[in-house]
Protein backbone atom coordinates (compact mmCIF):
# COMPACT_ATOMS: atom_id res chain seq x y z
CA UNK A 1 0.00 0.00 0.00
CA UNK A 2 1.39 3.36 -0.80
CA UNK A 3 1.16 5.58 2.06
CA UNK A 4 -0.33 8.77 2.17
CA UNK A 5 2.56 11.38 3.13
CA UNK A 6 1.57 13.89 6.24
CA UNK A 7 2.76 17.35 7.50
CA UNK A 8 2.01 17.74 10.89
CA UNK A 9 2.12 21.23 11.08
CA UNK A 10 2.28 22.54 14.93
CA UNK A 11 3.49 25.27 17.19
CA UNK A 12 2.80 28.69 15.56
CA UNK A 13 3.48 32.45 17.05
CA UNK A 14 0.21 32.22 19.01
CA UNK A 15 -0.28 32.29 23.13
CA UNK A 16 -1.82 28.71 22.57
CA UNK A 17 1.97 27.13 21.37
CA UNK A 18 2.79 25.13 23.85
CA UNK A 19 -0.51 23.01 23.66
CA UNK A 20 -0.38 22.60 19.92
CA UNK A 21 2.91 21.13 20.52
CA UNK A 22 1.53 18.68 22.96
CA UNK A 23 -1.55 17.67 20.34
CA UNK A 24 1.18 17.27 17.98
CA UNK A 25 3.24 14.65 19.76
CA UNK A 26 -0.18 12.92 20.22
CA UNK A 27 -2.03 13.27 16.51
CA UNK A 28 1.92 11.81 15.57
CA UNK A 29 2.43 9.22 18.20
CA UNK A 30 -1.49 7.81 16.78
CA UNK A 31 -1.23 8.34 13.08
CA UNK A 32 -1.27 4.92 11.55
CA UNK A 33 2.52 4.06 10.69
CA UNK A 34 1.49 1.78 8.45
CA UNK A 35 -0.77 4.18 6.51
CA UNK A 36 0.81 7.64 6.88
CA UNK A 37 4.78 8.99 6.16
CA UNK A 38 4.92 11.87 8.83
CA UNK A 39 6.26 14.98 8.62
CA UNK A 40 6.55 16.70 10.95
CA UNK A 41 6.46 20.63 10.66
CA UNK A 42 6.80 22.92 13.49
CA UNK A 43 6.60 26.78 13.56
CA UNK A 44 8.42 28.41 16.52
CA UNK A 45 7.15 31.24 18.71
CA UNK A 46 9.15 34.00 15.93
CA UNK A 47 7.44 32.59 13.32
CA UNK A 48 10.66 30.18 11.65
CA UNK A 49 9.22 27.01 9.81
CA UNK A 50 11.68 23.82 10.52
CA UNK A 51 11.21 20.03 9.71
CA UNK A 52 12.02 18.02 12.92
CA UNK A 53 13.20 14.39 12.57
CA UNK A 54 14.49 13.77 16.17
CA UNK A 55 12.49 12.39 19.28
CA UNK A 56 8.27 13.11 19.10
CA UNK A 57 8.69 13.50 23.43
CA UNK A 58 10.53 16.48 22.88
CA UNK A 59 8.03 18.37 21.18
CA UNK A 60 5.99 18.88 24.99
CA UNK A 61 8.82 20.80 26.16
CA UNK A 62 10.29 22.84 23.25
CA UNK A 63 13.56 20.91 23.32
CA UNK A 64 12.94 19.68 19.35
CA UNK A 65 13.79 22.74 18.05
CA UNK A 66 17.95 22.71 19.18
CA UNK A 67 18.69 19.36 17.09
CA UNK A 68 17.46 17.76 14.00
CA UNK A 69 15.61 20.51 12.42
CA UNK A 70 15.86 21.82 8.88
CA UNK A 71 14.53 25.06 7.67
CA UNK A 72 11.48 24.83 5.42
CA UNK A 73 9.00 26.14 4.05
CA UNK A 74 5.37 24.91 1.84
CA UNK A 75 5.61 26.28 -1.64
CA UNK A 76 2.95 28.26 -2.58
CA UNK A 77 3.06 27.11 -6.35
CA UNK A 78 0.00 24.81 -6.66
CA UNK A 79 1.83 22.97 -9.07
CA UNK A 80 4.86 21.69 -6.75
CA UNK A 81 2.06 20.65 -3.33
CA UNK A 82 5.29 19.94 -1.63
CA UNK A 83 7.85 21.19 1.23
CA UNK A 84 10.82 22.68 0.12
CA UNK A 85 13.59 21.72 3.38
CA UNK A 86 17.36 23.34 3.09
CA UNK A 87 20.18 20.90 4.23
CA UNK A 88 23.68 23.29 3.51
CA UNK A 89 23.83 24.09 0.20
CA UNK A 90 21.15 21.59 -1.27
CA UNK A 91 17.05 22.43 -1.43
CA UNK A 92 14.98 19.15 -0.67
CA UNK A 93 12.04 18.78 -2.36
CA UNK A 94 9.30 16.37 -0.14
CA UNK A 95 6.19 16.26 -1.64
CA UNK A 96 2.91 16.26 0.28
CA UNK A 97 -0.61 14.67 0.18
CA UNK A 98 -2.52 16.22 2.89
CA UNK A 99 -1.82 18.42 6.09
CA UNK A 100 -2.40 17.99 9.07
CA UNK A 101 -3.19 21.29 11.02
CA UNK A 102 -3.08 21.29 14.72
CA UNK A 103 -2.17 24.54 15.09
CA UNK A 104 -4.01 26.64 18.11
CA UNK A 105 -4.70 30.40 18.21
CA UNK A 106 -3.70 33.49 15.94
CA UNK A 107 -1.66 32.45 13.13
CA UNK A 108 -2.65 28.76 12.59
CA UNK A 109 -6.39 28.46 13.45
CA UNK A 110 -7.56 32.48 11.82
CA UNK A 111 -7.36 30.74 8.30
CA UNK A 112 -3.61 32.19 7.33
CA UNK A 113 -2.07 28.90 7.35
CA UNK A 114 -5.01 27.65 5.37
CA UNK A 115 -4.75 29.94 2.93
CA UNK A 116 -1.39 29.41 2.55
CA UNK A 117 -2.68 25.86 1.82
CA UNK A 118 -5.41 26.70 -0.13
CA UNK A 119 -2.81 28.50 -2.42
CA UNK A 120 -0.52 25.40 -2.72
CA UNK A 121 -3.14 23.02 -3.28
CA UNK A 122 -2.76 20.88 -0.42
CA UNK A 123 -5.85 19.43 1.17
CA UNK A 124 -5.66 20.03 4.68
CA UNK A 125 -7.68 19.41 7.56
CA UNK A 126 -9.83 21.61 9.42
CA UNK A 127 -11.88 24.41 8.41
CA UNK A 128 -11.53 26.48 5.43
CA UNK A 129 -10.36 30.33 5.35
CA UNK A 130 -13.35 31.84 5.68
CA UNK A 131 -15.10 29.69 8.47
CA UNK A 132 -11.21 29.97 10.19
CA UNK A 133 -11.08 33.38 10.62
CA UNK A 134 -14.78 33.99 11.62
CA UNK A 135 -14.48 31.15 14.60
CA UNK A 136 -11.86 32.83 15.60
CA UNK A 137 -13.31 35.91 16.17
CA UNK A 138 -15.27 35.65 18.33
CA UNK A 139 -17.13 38.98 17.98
CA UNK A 140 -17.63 38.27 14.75
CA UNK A 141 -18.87 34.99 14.71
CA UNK A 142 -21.50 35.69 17.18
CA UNK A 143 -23.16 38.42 14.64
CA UNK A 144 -23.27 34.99 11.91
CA UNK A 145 -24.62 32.77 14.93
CA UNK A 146 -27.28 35.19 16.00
CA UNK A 147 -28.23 36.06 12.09
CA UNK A 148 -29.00 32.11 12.28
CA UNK A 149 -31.17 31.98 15.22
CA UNK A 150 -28.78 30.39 17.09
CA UNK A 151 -28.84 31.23 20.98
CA UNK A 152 -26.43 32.85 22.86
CA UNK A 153 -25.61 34.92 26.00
CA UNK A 154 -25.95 38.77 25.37
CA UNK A 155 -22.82 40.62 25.23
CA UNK A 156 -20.63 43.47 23.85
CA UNK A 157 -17.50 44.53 22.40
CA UNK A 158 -14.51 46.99 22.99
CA UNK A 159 -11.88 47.53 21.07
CA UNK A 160 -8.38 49.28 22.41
CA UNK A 161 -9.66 52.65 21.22
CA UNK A 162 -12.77 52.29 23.16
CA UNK A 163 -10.12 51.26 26.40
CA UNK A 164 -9.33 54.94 26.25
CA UNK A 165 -12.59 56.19 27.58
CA UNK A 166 -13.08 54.17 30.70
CA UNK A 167 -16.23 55.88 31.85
CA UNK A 168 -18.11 55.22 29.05
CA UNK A 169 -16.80 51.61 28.78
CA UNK A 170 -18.21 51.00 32.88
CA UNK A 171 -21.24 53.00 31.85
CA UNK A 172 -22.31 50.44 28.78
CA UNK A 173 -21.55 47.57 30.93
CA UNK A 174 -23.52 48.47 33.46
CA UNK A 175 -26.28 49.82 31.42
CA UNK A 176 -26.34 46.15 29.99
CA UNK A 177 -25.87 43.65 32.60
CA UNK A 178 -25.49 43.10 36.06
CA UNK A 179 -22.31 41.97 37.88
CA UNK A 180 -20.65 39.35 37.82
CA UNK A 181 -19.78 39.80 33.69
CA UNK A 182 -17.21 37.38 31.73
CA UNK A 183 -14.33 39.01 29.48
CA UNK A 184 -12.77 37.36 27.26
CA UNK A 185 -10.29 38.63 24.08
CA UNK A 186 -12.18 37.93 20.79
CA UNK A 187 -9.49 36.16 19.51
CA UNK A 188 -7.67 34.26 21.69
CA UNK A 189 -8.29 30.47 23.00
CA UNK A 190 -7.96 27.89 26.13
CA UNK A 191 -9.64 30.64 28.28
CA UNK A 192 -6.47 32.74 27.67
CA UNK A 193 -7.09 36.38 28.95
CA UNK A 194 -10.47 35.61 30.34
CA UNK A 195 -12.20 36.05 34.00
CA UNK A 196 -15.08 36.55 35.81
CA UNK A 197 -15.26 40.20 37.07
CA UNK A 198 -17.60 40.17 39.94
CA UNK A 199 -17.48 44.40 40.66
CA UNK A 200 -16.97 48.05 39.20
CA UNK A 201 -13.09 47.85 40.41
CA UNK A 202 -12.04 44.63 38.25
CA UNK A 203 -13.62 46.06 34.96
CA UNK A 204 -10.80 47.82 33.31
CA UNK A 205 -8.52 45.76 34.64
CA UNK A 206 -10.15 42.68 32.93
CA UNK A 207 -10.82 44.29 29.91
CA UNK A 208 -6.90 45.90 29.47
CA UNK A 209 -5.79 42.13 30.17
CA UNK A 210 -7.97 40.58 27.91
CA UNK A 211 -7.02 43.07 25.08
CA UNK A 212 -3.62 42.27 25.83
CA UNK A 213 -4.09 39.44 23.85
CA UNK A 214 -6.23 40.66 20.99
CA UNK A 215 -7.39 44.48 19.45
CA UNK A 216 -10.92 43.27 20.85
CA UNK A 217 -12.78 42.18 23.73
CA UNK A 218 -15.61 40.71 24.97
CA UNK A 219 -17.90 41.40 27.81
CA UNK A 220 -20.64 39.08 28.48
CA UNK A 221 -23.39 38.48 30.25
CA UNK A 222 -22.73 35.99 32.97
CA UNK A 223 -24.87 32.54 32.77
CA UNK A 224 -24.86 30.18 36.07
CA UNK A 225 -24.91 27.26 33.76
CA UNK A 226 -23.53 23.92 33.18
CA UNK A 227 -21.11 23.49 30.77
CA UNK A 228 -21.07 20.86 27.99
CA UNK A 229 -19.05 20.20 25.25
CA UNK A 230 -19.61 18.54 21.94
CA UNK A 231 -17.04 16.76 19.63
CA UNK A 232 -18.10 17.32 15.50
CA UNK A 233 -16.35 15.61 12.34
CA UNK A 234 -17.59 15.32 9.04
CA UNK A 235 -18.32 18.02 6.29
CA UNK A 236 -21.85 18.49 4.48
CA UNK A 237 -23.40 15.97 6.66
CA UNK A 238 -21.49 16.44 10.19
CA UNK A 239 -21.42 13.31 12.84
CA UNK A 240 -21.87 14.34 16.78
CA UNK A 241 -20.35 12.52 19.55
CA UNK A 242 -21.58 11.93 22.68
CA UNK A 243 -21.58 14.89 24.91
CA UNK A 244 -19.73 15.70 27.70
CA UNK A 245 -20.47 17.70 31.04
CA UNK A 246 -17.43 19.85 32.75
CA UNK A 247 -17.37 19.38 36.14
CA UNK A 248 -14.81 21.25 38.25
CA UNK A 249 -14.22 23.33 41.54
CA UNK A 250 -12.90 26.46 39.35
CA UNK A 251 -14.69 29.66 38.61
CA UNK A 252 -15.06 28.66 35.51
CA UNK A 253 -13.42 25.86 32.90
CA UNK A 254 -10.01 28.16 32.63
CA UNK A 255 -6.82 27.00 30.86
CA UNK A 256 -5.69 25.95 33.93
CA UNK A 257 -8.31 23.67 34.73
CA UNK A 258 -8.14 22.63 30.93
CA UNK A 259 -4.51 21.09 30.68
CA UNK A 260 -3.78 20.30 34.55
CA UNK A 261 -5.02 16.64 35.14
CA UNK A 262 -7.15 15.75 38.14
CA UNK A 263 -9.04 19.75 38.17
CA UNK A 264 -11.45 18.76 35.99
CA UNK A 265 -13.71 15.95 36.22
CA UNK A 266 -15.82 14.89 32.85
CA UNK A 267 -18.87 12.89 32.54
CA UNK A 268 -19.65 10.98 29.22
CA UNK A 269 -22.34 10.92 28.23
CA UNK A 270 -23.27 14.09 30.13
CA UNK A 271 -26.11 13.44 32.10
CA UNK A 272 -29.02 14.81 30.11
CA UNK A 273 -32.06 14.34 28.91
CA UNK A 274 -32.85 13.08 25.67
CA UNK A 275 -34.45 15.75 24.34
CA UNK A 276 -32.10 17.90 25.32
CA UNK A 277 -29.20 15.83 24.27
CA UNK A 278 -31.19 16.21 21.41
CA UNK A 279 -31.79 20.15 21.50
CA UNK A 280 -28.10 20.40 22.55
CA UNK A 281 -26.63 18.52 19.00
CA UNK A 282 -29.36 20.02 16.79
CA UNK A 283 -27.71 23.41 17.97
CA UNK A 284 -24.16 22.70 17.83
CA UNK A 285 -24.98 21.24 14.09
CA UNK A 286 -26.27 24.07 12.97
CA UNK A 287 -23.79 26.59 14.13
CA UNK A 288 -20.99 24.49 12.51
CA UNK A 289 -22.95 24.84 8.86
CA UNK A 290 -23.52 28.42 9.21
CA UNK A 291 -20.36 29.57 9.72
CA UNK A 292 -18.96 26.85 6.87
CA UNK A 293 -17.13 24.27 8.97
CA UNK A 294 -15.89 21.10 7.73
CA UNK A 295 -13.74 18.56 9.13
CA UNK A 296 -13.73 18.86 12.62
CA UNK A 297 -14.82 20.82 15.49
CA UNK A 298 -15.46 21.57 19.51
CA UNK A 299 -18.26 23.24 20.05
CA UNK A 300 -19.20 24.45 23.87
CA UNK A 301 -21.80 25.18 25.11
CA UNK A 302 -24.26 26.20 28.31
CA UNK A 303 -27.16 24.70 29.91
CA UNK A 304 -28.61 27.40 32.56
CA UNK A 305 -29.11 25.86 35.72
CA UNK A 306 -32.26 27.85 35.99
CA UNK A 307 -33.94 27.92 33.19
CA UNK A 308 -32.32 24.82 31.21
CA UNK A 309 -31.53 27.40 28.13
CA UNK A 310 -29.29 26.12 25.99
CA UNK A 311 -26.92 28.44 24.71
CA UNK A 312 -23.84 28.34 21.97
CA UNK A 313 -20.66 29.66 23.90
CA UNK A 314 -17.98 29.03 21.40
CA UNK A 315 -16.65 27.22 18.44
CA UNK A 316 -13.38 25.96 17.98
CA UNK A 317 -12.30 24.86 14.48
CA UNK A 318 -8.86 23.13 15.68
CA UNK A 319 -9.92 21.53 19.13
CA UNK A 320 -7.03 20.39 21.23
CA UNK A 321 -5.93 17.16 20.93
CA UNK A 322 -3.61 16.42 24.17
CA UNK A 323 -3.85 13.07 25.91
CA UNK A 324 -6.75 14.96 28.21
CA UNK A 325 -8.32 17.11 25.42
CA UNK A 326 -11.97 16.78 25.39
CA UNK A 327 -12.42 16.38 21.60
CA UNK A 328 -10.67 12.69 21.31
CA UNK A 329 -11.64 11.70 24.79
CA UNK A 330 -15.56 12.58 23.28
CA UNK A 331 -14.64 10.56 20.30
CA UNK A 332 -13.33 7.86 22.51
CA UNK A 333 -16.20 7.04 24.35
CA UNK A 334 -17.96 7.33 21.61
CA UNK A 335 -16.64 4.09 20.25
CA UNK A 336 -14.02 5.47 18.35
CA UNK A 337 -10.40 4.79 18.44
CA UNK A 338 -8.32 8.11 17.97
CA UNK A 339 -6.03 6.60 15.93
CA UNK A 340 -9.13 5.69 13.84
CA UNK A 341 -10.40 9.42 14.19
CA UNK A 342 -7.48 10.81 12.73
CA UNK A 343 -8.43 8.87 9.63
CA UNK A 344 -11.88 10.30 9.50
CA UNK A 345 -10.47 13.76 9.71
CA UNK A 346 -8.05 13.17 6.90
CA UNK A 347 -10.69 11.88 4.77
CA UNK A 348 -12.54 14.02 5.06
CA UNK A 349 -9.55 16.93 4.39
CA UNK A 350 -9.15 14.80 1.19
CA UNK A 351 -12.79 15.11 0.27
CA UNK A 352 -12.00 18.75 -0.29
């Protein structure tokens, strides 16, 4: 059999790095050996492109990039669909089937490696351009979701300029909602940048944080809700997992709570009923079509405690994929292997 040959591209200048190089080692480690010729191609913090041939375990850490690395870069040329990797004086030329993104964050997930991809004509999997960059944006995406009908906690947006007039800034809040709010940067992801601000006094400070991360910010309406999460693959006609509910001691499911084992607990399936299970997917479906999603997807979301509204929190086009991530563990008790859920999402990157 001829195998299908795979960048892995990871890393990326983006405040998410060091988890996209842990979901690399692990998307690597499961990739069928028998099926797949990896490559894999990491992007440091400054933005240099390398090939790394040396040990997968020191990709958690950082250490691959001070020994068996190569510059490189994807050719742009749609007619070459290869990596170009420069050894001395010599240009290798490695050509390339499919990539694999599991990039996280600005810079890998906002649909500029994709179109980088799109240009070379390399299927790749994931999300395309446009449906990259709106998911990413947060304040953005949630204009598409509520043109769509799709439910969502009420909320508004600064921008640095707007940072620059306090007053008015506390005045809108407070106009709007009541304390406690959530902030969060528009653009950022893991929970980077974002808290609970529970009186006047935390406001600014919140919001100057968050934007320290992105040019915009949101400021939400706080919902006393459970939190569930639900794992997506497939293109026109997208497959749901089971669902899972976050349960944990934190504030709220913060990065963390995300990536240190033993602070979150997760129940699957989330204890539900089945029409709600059932309201729950129909929702989470329909917010991946109308923002253009293909592939594969995490979409969270909130049950009020009070009311049992379900609302859309967030999508995220390139879930994390570490040994604790929630988007294979969904998949996994789901019935599905993740070495066999890799091949679903390359399939369907190949299906174009």
């Amino acid at each position: 059999m001829v195998k299908q040959k795979v960048a892995v591209i990871f890393g990326g200048c983006s405040s998410e790095h060091e988890v996209s190089r842990v979901s690399a080692r692990n998307v690597i480690n499961n990739l069928d050996k028998e099926k797949y010729e990896v490559f894999p191609l990491g992007i440091t913090k400054g933005g240099q492109w390398f090939l790394y041939s040396g040990d997968i375990k020191k990709l958690d850490n950082g250490d691959w990039e001070k020994s068996n690395v190569h510059k490189a870069i994807i050719s742009p040329d749609a007619g070459d669909k290869c990596i170009f990797v420069f050894k001395g004086n010599t240009v290798e030329r490695i050509n390339i089937d499919v990539a694999f993104l599991i990039l996280h964050g600005k810079n890998g997930e906002d649909g500029t490696v994709q179109g980088l991809l799109q240009l070379a004509g390399i299927p790749y999997t994931g999300p395309g351009v446009l449906a990259s960059a709106l998911c990413m944006d947060k304040a953005t995406s949630k204009i598409i979701f509520s043109a769509n009908g799709i439910p969502q906690a009420d909320w508004l947006v600064f921008t640095k300029n707007d940072a620059e007039r306090p007053v008015e800034i506390i005045k809108k809040v407070e106009d709007n909602f009541a304390y406690p709010v959530f902030v969060k940067p528009s653009g950022a992801g893991s929970s980077i940048g974002a808290g609970i601000v529970k009186s006047q006094d935390m406001l600014m400070d919140a919001i100057e944080n968050a934007l320290s991360y992105d040019s915009k910010v949101l400021v939400e309406e706080f919902i006393d809700a459970r939190e569930i999460e639900c794992g997506i693959i497939g293109n026109e006609n997208p497959r749901v997992a089971l669902l899972g509910e976050v349960i944990t001691d934190s504030e709220f499911y913060d990065y963390r709570t995300k990536y240190t084992l033993g602070l979150a607990d997760v129940i699957i399936p989330a204890p539900l009923s089945e029409q709600k299970t059932e309201e729950i997917k129909e929702i989470a479906v329909k917010a991946y079509l109308s923002v253009g999603c293909r592939g594969f997807s995490r979409i969270d979301l909130f049950v009020e405690k009070t009311t049992g509204r379900v609302l859309l929190n967030e999508l995220n086009t390139l879930p994390g994929c570490t040994d604790s991530s929630m988007f294979p563990v969904l998949w996994q008790k789901s019935g599905m292997t993740f070495a066999k859920l890799l091949d679903e999402i390359i399939a369907y990157a190949m299906e174009g």
